[in-house]
PDB file of N, CA and C in Angstrom:
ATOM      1  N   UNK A   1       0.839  -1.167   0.000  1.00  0.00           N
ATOM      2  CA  UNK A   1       0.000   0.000   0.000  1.00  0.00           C
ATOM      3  C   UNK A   1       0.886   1.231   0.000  1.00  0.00           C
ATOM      4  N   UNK A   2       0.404   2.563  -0.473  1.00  0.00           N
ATOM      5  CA  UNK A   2       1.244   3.713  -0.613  1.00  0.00           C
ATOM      6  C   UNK A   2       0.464   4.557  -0.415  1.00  0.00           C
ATOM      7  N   UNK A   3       0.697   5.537   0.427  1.00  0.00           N
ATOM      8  CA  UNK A   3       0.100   6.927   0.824  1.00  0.00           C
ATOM      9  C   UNK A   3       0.394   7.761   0.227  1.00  0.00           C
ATOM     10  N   UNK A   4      -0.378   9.050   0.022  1.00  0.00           N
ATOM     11  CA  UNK A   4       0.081   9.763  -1.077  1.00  0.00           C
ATOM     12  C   UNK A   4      -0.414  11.196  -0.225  1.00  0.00           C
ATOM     13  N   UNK A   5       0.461  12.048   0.024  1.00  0.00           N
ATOM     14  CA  UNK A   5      -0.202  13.018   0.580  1.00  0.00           C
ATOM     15  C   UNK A   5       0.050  14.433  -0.194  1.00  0.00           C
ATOM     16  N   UNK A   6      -1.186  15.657  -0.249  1.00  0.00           N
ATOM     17  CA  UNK A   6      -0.932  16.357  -0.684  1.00  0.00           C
ATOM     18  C   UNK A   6      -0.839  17.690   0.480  1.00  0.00           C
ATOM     19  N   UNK A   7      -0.254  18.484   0.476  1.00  0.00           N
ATOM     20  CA  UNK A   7       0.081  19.572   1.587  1.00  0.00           C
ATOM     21  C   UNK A   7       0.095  20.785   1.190  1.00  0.00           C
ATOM     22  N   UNK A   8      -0.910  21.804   1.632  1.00  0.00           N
ATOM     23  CA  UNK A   8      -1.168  23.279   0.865  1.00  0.00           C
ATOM     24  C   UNK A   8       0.328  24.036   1.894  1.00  0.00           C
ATOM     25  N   UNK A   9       0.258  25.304   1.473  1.00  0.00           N
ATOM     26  CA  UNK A   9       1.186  26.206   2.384  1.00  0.00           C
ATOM     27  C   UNK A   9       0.644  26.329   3.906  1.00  0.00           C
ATOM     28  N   UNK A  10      -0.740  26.301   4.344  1.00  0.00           N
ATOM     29  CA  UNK A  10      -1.405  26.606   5.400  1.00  0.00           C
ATOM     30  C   UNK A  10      -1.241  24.784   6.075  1.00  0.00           C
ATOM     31  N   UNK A  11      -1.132  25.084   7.600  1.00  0.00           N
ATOM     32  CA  UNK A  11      -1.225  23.479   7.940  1.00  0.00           C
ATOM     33  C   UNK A  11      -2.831  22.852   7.662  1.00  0.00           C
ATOM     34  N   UNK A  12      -3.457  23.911   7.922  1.00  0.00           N
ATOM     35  CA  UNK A  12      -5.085  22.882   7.323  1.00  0.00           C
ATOM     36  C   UNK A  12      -5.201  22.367   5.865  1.00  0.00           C
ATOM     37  N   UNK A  13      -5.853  21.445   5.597  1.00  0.00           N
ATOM     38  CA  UNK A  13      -6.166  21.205   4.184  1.00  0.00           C
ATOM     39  C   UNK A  13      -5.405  20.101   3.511  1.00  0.00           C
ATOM     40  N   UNK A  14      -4.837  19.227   4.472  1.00  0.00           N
ATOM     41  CA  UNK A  14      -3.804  18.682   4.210  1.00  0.00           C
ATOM     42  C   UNK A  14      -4.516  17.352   3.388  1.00  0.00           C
ATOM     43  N   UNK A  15      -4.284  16.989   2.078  1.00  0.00           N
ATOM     44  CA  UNK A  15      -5.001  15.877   1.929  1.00  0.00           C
ATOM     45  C   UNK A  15      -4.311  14.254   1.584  1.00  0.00           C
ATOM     46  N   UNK A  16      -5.004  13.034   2.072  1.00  0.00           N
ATOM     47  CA  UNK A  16      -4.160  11.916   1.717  1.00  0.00           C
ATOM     48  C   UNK A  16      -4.779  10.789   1.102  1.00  0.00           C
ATOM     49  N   UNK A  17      -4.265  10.069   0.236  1.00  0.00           N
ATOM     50  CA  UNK A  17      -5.260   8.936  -1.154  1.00  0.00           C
ATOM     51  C   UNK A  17      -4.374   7.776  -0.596  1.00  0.00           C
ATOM     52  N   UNK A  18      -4.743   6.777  -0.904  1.00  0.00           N
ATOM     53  CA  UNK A  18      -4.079   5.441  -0.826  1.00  0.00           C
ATOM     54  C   UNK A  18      -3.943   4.776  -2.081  1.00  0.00           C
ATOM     55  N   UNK A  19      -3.023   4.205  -2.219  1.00  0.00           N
ATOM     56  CA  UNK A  19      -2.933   3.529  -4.211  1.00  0.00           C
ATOM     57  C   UNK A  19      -2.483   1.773  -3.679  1.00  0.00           C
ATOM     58  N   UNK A  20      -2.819   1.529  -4.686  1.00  0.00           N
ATOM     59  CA  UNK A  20      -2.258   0.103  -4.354  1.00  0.00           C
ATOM     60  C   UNK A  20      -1.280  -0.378  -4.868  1.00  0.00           C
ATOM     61  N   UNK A  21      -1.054   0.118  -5.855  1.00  0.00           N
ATOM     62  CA  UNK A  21       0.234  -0.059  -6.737  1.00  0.00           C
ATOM     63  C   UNK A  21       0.839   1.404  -6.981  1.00  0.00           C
ATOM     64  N   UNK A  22       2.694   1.379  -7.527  1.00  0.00           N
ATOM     65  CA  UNK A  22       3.696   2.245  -7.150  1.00  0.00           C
ATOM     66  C   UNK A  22       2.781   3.470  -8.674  1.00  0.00           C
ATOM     67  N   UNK A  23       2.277   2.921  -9.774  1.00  0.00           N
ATOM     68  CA  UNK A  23       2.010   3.525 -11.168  1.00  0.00           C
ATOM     69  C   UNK A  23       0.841   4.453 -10.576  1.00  0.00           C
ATOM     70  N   UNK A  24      -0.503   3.919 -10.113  1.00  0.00           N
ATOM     71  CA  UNK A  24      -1.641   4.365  -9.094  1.00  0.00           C
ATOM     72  C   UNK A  24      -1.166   5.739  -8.199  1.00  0.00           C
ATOM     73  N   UNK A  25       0.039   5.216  -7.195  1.00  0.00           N
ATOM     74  CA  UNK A  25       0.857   6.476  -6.781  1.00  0.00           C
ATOM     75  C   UNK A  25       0.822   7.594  -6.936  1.00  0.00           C
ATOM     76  N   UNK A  26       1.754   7.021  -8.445  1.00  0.00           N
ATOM     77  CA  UNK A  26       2.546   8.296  -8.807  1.00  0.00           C
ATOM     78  C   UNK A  26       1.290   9.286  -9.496  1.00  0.00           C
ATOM     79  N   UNK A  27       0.376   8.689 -10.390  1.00  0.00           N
ATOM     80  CA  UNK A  27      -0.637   9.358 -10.769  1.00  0.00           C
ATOM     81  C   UNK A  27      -1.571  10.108  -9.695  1.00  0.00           C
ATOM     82  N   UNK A  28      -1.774   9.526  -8.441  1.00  0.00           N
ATOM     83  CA  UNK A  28      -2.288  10.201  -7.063  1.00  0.00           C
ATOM     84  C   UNK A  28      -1.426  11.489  -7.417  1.00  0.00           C
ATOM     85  N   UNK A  29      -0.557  10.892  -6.855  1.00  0.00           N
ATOM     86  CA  UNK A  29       0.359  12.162  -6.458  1.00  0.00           C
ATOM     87  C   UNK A  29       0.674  13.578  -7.962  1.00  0.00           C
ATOM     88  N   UNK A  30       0.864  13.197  -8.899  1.00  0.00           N
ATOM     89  CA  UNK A  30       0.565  13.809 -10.297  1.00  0.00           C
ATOM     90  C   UNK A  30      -0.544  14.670  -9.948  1.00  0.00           C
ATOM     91  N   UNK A  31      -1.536  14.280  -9.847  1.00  0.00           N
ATOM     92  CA  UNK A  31      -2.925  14.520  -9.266  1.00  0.00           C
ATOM     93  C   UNK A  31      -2.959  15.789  -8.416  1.00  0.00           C
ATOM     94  N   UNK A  32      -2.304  15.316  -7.409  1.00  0.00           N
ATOM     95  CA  UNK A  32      -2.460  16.490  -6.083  1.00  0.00           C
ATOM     96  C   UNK A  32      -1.545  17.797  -7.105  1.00  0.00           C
ATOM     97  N   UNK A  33      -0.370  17.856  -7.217  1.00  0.00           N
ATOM     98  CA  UNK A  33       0.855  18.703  -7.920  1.00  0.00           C
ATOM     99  C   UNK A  33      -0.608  19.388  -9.121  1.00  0.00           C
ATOM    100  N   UNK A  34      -1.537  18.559  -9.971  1.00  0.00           N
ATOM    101  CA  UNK A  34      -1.943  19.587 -10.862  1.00  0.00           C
ATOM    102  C   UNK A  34      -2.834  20.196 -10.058  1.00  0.00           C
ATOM    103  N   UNK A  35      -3.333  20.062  -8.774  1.00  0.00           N
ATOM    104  CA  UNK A  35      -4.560  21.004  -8.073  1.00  0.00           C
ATOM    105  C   UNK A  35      -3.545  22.158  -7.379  1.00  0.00           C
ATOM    106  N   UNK A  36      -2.604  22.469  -7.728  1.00  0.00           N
ATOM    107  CA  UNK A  36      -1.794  23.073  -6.926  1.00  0.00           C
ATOM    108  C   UNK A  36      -1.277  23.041  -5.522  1.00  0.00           C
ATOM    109  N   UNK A  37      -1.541  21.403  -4.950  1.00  0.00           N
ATOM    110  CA  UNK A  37      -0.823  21.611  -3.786  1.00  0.00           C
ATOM    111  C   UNK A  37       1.111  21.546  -3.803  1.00  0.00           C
ATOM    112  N   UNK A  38       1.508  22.363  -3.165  1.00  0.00           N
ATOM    113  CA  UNK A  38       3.584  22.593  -3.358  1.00  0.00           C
ATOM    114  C   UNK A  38       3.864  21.819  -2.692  1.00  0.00           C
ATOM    115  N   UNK A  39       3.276  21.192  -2.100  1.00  0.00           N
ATOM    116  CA  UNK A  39       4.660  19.775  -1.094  1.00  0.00           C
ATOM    117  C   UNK A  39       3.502  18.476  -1.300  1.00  0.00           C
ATOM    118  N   UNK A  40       3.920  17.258  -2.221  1.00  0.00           N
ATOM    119  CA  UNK A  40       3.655  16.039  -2.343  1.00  0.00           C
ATOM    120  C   UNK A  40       4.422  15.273  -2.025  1.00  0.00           C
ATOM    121  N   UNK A  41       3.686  14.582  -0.989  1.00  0.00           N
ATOM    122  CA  UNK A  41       4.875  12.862  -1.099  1.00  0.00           C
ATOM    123  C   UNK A  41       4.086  11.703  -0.778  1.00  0.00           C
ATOM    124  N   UNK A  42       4.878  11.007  -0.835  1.00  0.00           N
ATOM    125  CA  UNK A  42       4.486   9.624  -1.329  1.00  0.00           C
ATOM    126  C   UNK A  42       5.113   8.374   0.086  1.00  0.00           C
ATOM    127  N   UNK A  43       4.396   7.682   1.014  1.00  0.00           N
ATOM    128  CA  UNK A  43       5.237   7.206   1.805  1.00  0.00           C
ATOM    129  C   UNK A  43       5.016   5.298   1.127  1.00  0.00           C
ATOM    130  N   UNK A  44       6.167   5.220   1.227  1.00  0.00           N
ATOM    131  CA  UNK A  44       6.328   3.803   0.750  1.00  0.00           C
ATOM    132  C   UNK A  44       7.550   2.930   1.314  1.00  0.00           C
ATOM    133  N   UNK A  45       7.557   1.841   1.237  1.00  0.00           N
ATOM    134  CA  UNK A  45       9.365   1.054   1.255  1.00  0.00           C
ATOM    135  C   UNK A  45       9.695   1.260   2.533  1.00  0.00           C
ATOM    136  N   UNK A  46       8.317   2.073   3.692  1.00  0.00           N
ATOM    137  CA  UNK A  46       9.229   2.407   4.961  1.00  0.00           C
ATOM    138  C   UNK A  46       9.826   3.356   4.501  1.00  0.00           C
ATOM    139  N   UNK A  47       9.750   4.310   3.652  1.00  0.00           N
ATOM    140  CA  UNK A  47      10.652   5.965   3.578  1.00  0.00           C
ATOM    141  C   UNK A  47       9.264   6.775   2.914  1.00  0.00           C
ATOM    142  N   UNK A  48       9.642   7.896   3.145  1.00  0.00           N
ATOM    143  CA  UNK A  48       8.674   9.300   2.308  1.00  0.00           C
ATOM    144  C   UNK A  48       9.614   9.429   1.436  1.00  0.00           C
ATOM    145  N   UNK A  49       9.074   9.567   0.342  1.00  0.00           N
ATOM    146  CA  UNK A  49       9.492   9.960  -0.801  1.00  0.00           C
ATOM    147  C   UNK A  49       8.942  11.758  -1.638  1.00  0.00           C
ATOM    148  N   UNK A  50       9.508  12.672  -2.080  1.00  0.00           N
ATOM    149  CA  UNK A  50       9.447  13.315  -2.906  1.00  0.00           C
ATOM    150  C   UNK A  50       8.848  13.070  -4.085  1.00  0.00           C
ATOM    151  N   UNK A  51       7.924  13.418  -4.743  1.00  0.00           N
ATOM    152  CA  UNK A  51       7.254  12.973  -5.900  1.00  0.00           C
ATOM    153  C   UNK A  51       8.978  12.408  -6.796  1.00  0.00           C
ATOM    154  N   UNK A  52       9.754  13.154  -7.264  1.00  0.00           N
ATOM    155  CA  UNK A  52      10.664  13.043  -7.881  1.00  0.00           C
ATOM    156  C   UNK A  52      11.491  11.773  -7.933  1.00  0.00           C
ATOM    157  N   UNK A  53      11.329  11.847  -6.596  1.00  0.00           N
ATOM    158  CA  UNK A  53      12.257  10.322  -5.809  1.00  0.00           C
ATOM    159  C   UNK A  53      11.544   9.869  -6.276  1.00  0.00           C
ATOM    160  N   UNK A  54      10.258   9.748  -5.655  1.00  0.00           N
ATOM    161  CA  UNK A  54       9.357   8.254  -5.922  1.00  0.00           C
ATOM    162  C   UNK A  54       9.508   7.511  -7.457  1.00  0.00           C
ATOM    163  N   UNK A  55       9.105   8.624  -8.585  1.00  0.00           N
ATOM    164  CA  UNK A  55       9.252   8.322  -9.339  1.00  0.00           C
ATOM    165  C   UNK A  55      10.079   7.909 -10.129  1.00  0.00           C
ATOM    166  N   UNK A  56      11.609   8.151  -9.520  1.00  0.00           N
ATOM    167  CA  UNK A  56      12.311   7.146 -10.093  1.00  0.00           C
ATOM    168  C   UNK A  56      12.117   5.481  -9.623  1.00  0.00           C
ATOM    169  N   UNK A  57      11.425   5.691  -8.395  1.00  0.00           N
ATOM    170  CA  UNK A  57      11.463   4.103  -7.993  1.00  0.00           C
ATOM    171  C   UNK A  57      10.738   3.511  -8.822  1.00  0.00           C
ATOM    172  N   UNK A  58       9.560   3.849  -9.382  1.00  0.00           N
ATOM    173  CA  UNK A  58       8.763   3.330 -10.319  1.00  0.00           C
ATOM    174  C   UNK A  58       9.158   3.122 -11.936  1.00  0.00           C
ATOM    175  N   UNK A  59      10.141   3.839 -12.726  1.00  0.00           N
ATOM    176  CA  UNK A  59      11.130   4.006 -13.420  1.00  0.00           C
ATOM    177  C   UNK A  59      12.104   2.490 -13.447  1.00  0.00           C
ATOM    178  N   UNK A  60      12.367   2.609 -11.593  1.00  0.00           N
ATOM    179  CA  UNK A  60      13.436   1.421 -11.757  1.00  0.00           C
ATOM    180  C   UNK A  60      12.908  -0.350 -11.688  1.00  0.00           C
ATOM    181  N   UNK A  61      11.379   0.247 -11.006  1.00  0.00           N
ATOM    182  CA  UNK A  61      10.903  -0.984 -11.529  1.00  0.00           C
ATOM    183  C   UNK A  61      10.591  -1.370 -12.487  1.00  0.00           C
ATOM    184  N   UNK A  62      10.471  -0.624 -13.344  1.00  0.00           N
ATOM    185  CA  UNK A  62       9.552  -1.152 -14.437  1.00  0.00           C
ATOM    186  C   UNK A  62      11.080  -1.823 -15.729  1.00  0.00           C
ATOM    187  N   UNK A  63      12.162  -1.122 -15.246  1.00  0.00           N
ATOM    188  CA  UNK A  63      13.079  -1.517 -15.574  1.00  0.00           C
ATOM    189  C   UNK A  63      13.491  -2.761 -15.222  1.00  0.00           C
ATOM    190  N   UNK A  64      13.463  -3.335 -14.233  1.00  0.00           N
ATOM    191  CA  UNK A  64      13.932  -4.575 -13.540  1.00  0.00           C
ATOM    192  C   UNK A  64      13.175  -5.656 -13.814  1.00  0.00           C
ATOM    193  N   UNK A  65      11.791  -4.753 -14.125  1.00  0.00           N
ATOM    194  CA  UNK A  65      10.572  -6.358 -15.086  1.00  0.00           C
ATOM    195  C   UNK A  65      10.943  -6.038 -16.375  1.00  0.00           C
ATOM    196  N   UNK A  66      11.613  -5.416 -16.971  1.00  0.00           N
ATOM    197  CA  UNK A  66      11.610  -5.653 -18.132  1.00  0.00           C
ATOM    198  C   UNK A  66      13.493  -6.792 -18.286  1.00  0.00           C
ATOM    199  N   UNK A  67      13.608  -5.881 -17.578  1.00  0.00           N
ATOM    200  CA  UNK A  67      15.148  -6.915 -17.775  1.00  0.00           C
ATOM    201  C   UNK A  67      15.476  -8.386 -17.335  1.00  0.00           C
ATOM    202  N   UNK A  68      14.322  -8.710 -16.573  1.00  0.00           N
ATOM    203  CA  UNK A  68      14.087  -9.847 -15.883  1.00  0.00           C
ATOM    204  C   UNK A  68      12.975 -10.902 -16.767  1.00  0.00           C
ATOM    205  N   UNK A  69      12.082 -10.720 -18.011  1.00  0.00           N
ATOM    206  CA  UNK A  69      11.336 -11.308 -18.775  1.00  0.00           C
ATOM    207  C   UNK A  69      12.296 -11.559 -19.874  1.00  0.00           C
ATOM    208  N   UNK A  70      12.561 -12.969 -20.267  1.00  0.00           N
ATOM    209  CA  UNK A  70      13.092 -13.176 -21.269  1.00  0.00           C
ATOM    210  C   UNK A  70      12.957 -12.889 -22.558  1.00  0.00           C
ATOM    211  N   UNK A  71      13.661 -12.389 -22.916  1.00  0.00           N
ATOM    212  CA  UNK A  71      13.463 -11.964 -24.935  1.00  0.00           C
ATOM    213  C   UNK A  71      13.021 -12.833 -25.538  1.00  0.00           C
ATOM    214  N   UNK A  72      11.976 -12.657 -26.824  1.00  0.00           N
ATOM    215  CA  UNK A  72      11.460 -13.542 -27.759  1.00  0.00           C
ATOM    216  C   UNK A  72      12.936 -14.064 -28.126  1.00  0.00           C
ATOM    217  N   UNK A  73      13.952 -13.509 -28.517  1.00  0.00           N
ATOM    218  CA  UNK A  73      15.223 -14.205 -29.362  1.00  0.00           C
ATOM    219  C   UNK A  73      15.351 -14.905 -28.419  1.00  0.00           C
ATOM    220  N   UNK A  74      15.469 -15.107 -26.945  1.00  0.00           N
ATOM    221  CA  UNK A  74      16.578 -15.720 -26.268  1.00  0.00           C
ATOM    222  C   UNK A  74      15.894 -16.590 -25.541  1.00  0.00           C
ATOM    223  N   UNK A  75      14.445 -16.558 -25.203  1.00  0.00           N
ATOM    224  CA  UNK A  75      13.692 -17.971 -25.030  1.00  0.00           C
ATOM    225  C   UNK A  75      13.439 -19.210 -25.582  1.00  0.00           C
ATOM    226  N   UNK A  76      13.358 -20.192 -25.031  1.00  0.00           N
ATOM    227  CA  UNK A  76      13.157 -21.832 -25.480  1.00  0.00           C
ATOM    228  C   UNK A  76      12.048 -22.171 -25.376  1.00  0.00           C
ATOM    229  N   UNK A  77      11.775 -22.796 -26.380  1.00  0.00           N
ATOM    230  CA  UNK A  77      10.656 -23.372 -26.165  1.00  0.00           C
ATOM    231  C   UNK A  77      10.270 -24.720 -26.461  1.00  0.00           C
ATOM    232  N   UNK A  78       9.668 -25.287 -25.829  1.00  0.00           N
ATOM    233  CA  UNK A  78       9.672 -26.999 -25.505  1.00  0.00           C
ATOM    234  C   UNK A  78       8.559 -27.558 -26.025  1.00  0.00           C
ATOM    235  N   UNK A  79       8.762 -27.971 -27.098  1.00  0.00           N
ATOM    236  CA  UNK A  79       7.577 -28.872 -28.170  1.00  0.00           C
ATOM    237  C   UNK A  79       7.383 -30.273 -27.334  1.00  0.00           C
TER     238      UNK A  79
END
């Protein structure tokens, strides 16, 4: 699960979404940044993240499934 909080300049108004997945997130959080709230983050992994941060984490996953699914060239296949 990932929290996503958005934070105006004033301490009231503070608002927070839950996503279930890191993509869900980042779009939360996308979300809050276009209503104009200036401080978004994202708590996940056991750390708060910076929209910026976060989004590289999501970046590096999507990298790590891709590098981790075998290539049409380089798979076998068993008749």
């Amino acid at each position: 699960m990932f929290i996503v909080q958005g934070k105006p300049r004033e301490p009231e108004g503070i608002e927070k979404a839950t996503a279930d997945s890191r993509e869900e997130a980042l779009e939360t959080a996308s979300d809050f940044l276009n209503r104009g709230f200036p401080f978004v983050t994202v708590v996940a992994d056991g750390r708060i993240y910076t929209v910026d941060e976060f989004a590289m984490t999501v970046k590096s996953a999507a990298r790590r499934r891709s590098q981790s699914a075998p290539s049409q060239s380089t798979a076998r296949w068993r008749r």
